[in-house]
Protein backbone atom coordinates (compact mmCIF):
# COMPACT_ATOMS: atom_id res chain seq x y z
CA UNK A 1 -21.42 67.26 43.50
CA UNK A 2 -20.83 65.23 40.37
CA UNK A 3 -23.98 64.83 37.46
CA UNK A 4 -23.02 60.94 38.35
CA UNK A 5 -23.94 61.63 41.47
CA UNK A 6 -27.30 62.60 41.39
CA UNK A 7 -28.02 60.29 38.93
CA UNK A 8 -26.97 57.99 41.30
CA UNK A 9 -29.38 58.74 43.69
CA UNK A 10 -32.40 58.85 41.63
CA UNK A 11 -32.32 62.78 41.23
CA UNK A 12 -32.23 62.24 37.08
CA UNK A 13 -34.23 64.61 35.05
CA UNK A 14 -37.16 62.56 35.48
CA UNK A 15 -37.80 63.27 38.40
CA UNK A 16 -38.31 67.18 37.67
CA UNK A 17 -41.23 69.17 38.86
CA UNK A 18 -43.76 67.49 36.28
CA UNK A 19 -46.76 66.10 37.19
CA UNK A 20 -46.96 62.42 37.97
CA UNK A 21 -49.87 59.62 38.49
CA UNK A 22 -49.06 57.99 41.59
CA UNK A 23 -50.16 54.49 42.86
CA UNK A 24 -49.12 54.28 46.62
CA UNK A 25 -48.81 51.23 48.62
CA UNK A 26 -51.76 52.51 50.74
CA UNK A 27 -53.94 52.32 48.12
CA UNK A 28 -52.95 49.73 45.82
CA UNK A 29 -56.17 49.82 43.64
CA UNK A 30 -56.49 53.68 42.72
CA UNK A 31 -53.99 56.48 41.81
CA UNK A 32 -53.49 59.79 42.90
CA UNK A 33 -51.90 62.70 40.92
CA UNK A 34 -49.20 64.99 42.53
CA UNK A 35 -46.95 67.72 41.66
CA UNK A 36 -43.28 68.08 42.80
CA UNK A 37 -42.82 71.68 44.60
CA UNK A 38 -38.92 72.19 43.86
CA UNK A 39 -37.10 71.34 40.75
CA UNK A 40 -34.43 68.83 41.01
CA UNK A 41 -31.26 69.90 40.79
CA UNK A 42 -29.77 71.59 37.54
CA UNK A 43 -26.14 72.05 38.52
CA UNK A 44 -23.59 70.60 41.28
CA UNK A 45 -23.90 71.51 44.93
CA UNK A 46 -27.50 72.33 44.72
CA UNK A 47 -30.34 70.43 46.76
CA UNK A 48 -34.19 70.24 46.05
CA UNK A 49 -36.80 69.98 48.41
CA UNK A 50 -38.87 67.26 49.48
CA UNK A 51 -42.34 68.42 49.32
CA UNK A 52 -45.05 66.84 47.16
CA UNK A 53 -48.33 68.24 46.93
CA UNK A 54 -51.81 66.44 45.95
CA UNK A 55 -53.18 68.01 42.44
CA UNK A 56 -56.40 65.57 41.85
CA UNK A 57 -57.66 67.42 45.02
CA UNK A 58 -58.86 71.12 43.97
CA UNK A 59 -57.26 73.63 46.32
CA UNK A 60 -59.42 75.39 48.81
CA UNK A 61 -59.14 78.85 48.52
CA UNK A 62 -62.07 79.17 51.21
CA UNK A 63 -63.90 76.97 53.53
CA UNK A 64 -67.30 77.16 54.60
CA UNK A 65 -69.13 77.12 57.95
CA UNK A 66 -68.73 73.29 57.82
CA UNK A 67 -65.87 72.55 55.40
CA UNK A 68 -62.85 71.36 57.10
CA UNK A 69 -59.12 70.99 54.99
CA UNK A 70 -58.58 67.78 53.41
CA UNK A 71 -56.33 65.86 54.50
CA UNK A 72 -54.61 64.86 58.36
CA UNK A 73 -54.74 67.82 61.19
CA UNK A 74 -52.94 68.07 64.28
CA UNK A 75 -55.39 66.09 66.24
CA UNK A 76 -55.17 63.02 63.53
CA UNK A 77 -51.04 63.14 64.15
CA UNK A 78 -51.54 63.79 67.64
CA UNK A 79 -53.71 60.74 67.89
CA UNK A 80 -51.90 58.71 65.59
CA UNK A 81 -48.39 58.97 67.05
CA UNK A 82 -49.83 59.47 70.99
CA UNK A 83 -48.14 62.92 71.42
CA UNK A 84 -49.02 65.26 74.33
CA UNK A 85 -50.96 68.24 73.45
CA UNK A 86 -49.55 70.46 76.50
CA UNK A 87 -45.35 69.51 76.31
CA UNK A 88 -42.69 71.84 74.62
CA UNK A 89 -43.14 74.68 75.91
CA UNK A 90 -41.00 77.38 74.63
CA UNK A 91 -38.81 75.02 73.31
CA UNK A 92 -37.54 76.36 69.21
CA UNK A 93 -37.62 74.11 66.63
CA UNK A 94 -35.73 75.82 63.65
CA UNK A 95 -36.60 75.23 59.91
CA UNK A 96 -33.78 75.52 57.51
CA UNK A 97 -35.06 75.96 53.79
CA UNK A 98 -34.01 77.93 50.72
CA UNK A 99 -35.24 81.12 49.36
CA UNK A 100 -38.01 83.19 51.27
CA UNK A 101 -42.09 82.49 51.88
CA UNK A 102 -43.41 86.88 52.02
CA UNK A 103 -46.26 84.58 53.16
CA UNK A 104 -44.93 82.42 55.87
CA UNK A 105 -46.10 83.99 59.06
CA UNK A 106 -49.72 85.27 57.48
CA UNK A 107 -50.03 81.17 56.07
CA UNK A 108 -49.05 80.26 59.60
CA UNK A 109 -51.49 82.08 61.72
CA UNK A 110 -54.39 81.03 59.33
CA UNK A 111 -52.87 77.26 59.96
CA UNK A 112 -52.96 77.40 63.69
CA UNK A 113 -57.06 79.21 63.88
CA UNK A 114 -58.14 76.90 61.71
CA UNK A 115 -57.35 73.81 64.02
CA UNK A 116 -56.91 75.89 67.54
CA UNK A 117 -53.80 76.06 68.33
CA UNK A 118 -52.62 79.02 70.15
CA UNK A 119 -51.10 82.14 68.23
CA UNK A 120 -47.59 81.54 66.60
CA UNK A 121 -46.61 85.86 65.84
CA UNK A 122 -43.12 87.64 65.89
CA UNK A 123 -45.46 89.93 67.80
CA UNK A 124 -45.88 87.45 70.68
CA UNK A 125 -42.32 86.06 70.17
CA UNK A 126 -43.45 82.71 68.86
CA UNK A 127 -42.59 83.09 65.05
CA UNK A 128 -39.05 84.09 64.32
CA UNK A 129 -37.70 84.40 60.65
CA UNK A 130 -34.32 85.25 59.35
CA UNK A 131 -31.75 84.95 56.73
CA UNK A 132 -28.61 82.63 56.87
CA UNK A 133 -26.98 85.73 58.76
CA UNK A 134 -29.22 85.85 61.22
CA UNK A 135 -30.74 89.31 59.56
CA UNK A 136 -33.78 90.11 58.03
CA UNK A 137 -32.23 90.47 54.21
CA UNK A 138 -34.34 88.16 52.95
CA UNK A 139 -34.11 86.28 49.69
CA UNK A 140 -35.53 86.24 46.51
CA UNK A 141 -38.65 84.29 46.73
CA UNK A 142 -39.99 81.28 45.47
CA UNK A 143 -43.41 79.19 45.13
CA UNK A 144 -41.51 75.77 45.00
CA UNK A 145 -39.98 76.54 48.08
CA UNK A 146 -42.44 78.66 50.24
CA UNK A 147 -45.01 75.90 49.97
CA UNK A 148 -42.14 73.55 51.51
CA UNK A 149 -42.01 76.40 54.01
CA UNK A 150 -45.52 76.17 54.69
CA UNK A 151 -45.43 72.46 55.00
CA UNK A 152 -42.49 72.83 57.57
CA UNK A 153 -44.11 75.16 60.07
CA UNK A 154 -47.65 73.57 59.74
CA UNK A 155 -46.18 70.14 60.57
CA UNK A 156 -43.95 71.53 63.35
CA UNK A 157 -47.32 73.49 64.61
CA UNK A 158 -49.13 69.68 64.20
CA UNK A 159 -46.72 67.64 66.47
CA UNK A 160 -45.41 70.47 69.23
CA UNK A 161 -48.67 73.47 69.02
CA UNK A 162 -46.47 74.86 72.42
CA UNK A 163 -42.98 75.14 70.47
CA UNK A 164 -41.22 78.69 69.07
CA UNK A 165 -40.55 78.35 65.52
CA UNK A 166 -37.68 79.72 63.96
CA UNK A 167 -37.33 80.14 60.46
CA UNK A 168 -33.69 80.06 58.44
CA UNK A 169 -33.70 81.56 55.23
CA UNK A 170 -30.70 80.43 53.04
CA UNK A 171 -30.20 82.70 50.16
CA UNK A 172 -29.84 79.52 47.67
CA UNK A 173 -30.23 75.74 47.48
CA UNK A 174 -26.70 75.32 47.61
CA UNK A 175 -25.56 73.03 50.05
CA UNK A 176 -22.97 75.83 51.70
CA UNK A 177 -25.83 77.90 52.01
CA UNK A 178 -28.10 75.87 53.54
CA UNK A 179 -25.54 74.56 55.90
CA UNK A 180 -24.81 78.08 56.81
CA UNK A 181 -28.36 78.29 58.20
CA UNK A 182 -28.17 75.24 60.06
CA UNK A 183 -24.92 76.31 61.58
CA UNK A 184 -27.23 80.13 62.12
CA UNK A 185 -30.32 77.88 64.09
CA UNK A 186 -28.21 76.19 65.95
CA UNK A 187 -26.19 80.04 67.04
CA UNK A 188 -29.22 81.20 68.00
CA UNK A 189 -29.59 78.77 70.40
CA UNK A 190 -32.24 75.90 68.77
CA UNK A 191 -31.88 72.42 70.01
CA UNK A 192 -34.04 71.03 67.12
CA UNK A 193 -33.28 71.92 63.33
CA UNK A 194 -35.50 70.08 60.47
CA UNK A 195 -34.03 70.15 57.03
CA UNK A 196 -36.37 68.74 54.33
CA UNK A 197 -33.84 68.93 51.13
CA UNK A 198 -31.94 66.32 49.68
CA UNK A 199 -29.04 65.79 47.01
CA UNK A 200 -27.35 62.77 45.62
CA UNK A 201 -24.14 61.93 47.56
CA UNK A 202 -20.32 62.55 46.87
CA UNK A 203 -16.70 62.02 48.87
CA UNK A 204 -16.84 65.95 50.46
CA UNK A 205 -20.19 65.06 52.12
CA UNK A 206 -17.68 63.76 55.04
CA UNK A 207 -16.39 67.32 55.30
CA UNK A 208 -19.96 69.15 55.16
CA UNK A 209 -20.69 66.77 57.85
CA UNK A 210 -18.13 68.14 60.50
CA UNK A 211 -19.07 71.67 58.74
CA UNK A 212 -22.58 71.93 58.72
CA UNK A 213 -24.12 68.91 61.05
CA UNK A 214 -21.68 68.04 64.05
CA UNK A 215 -23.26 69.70 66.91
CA UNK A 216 -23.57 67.74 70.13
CA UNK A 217 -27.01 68.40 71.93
CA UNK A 218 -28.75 69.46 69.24
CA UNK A 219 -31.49 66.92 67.55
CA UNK A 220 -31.05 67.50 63.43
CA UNK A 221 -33.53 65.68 61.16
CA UNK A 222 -33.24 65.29 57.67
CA UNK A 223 -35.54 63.83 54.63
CA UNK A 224 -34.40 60.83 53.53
CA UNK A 225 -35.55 61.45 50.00
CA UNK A 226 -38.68 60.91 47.74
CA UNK A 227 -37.55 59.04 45.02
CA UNK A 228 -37.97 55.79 46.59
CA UNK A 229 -34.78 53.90 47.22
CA UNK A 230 -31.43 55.19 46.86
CA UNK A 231 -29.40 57.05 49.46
CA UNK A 232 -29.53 61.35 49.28
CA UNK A 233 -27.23 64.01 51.90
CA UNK A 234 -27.84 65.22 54.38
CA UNK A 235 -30.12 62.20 55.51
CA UNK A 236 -27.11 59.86 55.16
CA UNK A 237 -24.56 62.37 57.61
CA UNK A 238 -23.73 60.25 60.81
CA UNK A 239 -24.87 63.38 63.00
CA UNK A 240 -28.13 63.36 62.04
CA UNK A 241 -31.43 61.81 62.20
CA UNK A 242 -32.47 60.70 58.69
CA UNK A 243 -36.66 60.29 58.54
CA UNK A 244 -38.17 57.79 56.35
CA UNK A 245 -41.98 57.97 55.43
CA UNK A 246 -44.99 56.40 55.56
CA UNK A 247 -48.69 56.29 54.36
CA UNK A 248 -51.04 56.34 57.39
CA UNK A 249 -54.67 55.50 57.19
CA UNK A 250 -57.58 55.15 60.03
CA UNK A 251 -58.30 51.29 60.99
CA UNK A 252 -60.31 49.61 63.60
CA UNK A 253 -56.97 48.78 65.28
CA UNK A 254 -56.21 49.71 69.25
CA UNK A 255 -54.55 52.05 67.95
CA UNK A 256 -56.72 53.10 65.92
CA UNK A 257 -54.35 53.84 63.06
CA UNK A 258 -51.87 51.73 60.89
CA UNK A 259 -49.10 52.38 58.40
CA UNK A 260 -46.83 51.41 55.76
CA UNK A 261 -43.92 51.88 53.33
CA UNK A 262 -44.91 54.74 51.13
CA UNK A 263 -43.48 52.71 48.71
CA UNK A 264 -42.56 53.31 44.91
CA UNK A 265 -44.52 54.32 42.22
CA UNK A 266 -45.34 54.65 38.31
CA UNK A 267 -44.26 58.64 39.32
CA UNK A 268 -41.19 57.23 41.20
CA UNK A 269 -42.12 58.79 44.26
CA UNK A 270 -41.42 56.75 48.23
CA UNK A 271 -39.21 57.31 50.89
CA UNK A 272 -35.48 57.23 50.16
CA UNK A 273 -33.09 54.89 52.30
CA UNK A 274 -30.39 52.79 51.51
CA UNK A 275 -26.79 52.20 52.25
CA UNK A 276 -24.33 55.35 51.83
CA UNK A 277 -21.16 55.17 49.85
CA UNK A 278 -19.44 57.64 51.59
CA UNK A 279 -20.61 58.26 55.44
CA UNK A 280 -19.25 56.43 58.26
CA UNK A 281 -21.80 53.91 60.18
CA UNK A 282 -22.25 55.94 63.35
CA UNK A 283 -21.48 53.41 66.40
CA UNK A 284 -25.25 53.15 67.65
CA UNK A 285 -26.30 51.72 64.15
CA UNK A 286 -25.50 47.97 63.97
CA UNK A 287 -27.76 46.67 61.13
CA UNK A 288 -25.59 44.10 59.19
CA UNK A 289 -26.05 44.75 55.69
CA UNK A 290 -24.27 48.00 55.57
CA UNK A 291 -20.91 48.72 56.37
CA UNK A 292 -21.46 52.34 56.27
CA UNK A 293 -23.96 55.07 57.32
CA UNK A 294 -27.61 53.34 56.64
CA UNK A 295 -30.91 55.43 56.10
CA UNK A 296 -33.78 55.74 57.51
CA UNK A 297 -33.14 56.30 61.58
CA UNK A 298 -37.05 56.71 61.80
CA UNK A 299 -40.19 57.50 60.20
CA UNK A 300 -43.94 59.53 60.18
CA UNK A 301 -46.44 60.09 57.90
CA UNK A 302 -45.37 61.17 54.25
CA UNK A 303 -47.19 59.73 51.52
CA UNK A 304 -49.48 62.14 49.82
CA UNK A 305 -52.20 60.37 49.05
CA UNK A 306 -52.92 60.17 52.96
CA UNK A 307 -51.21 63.57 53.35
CA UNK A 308 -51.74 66.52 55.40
CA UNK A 309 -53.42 69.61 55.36
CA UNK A 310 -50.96 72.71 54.67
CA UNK A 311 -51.78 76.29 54.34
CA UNK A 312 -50.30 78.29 51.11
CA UNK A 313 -50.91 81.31 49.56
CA UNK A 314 -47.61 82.35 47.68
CA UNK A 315 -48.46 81.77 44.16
CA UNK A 316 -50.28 78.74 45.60
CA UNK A 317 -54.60 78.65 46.35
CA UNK A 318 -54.76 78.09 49.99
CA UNK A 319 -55.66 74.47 51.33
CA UNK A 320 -54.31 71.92 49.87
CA UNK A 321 -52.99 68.27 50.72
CA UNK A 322 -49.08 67.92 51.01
CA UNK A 323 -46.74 65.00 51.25
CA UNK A 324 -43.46 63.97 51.09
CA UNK A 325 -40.58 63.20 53.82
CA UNK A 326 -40.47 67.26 53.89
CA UNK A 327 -43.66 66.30 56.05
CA UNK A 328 -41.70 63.57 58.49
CA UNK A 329 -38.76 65.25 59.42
CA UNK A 330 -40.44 68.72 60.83
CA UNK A 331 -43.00 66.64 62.54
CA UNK A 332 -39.72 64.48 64.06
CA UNK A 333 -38.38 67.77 64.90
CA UNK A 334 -41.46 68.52 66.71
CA UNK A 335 -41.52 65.32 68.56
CA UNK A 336 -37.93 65.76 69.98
CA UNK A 337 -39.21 68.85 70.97
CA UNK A 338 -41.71 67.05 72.65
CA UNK A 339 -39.36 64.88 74.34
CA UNK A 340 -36.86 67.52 76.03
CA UNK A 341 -33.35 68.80 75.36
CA UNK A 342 -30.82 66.31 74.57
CA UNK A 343 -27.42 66.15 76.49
CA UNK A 344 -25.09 68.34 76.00
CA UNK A 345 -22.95 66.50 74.38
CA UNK A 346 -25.23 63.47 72.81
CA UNK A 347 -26.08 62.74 69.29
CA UNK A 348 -29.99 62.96 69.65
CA UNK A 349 -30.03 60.55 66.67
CA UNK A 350 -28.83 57.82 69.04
CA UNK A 351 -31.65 57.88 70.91
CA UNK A 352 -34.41 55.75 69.30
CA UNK A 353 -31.51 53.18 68.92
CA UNK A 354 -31.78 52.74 72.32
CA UNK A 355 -35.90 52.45 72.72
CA UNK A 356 -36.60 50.54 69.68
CA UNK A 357 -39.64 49.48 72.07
CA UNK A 358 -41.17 52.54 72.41
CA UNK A 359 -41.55 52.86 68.88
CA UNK A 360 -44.54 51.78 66.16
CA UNK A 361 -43.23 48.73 64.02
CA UNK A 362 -43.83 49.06 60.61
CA UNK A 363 -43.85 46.18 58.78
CA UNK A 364 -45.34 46.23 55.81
CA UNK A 365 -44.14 47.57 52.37
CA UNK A 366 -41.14 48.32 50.24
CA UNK A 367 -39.90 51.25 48.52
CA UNK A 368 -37.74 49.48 45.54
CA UNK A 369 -36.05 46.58 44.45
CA UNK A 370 -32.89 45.15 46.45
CA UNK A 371 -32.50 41.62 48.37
CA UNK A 372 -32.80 42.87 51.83
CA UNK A 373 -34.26 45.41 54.56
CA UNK A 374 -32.60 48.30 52.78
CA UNK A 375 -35.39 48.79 51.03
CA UNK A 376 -37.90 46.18 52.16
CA UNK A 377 -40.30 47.04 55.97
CA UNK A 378 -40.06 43.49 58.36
CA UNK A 379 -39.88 43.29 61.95
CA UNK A 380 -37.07 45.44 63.74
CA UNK A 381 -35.00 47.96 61.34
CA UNK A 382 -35.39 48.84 58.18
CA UNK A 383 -34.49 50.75 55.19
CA UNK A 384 -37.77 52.72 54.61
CA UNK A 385 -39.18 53.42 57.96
CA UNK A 386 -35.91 52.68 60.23
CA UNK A 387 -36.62 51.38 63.43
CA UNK A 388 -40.55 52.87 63.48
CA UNK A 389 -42.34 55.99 63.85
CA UNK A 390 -43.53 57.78 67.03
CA UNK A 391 -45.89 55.95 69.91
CA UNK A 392 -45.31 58.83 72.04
CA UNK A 393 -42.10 60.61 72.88
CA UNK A 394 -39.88 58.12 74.67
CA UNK A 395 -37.82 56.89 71.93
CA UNK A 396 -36.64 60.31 71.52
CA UNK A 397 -34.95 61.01 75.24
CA UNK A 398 -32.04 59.47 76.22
């Protein structure tokens, strides 16, 4: 992966791990502060995660008899995006991340009692966490990264509270590692694997494709960035389902609910999409203003200033609010959980192609500057949010 590359896809140096003042298009008037987990990439090959977490809101180390978490809990996303409480039942969603979380299962479990959901333990055969071998020779830790672990299993806990998790330690950020572990999930039999990394894009991304992400009947999501627009692997591979983000907020709607771009800010944060230079446009996709592969396929929550509640306690303080799309794709993950296995031999990212109906519109909002939906929400597809987010789990069967 060329230094032209990332650059490329808004990856620079200025968007490192520093913090940044925020104005989101969900709250226009004020500003909210946030933090980058994972550094941005310092050499070629190597991918950063997608998590952002909130750092105007103090951490909650403990809660009192009345304190709940800041931010969304499984019963706002369950509300918001009308997903079954009772569905996915021993179905695995697999997390594929770099670098280990000593924490992750202890985090978990205080996750899942806080909002009721039933016990997720290697003990009860629930939790499940491995390295890229499929051992238990875990490696070396790291804070950036276990918080995006956190934020992975609390968000696939959120949408799918019945569903096995699986956890995929790589043993780096580099791309061959972490497509080793997808290629591990998917040999130990999941038929849902989230991936919430991202780097900018280059000609062999066709050939980590076939690698890495080409397995029929298996439902991959990936990130499609958070440096607003601009186009990052592995959202942009043709077998996959690239998830866009949103800010969510409570409204006297129906539904109860309503959403945006998360758009761009003074921090340069939003959802990636855009137009790849390198993928092939996958025949389901037929927007008009890209010849090639075009991101986002569709879209939850991610903004962090209406972000969610995550549980951390390696070298982080406990509750504290989380964004990103590192948020969206493990709770998309979830929701084709939700939804059933795919066919055999199906690319599960076809599916919402064919029930653009079933999904939530969003409409508002853009996440840079360009002349067209690429990067601007309207009616049908776009860039941003791709064809919607979740009104249930329809759009995500065949």
């Amino acid at each position: 992966m060329s230094a032209a590359a990332l650059i490329t896809a808004g990856l620079a140096a200025s968007h490192s791990a520093a913090f940044a003042t925020t104005a989101t298009a969900s709250s226009p008037a004020s500003t909210v502060s946030t933090h980058r987990l994972c550094s941005q990439p310092s050499k070629p090959g190597y991918m950063a995660c997608q998590a952002v977490v909130r750092t105007d809101l103090k951490a909650q180390k403990t809660l009192g008899r009345h304190d709940a978490p800041k931010g969304f809990g499984p019963a706002d996303l369950q509300a918001a995006y009308n997903l079954p409480k009772d569905g996915g039942k021993g179905a695995t969603v697999a997390i594929v991340d770099a670098n280990d979380d000593p924490n992750a299962e202890k985090d978990l479990a205080a996750y899942r009692s806080q909002y009721g959901l039933p016990e997720c333990s290697t003990s009860n055969g629930c939790f499940k966490k491995i390295d890229q071998d499929g051992g238990s020779k875990y490696p070396t830790p790291d804070a950036g990264w276990a918080g995006e672990i956190s934020l992975d299993v609390d968000m696939v806990s959120a949408a799918c509270p019945q569903c096995h998790i699986l956890l995929v330690e790589a043993k780096s950020a580099n791309m061959d590692d972490l497509g080793a572990a997808v290629n591990q999930a998917v040999k130990q039999g999941a038929k849902y694997v989230s991936n919430s990394y991202g780097g900018g894009e280059e000609a062999a991304d066709t050939q980590a494709d076939d690698k890495y992400f080409k397995h029929p009947g298996v439902a991959i999501t990936v990130s499609s960035g958070d440096s607003g627009y601009g186009t990052e692997y592995p959202a942009a591979s043709q077998y996959v389902t690239a998830v866009g983000g949103t800010s969510l907020k409570k409204d006297g709607s129906t539904r109860g609910y309503s959403e945006s771009v998360w758009g761009t800010s003074a921090g340069g944060e939003g959802a990636g999409s855009g137009c790849s230079q390198f993928d092939a446009k996958p025949s389901w996709q037929k927007d008009t203003s890209c010849t090639k592969r075009s991101v986002a396929d569709v879209a939850a929550v991610a903004d962090p200033a209406t972000g969610l509640a995550v549980y951390d306690t390696y070298q982080a303080s406990g509750w504290n609010v989380y964004g990103g799309t590192s948020a969206s794709s493990p709770f998309i993950a979830g929701v084709y959980a939700l939804a059933g296995a795919p066919g055999a031999n199906d690319v599960p990212a076809s599916y919402p192609y064919a029930h653009p109906d079933k999904l939530n519109d969003v409409t508002d909002g853009s996440n840079g500057s360009c002349s067209d939906y690429l990067c601007k929400a309207g009616k049908g597809y776009d860039g941003p949010t791709g064809l919607g987010t979740p009104n249930g789990v329809a759009a995500f069967t065949k």
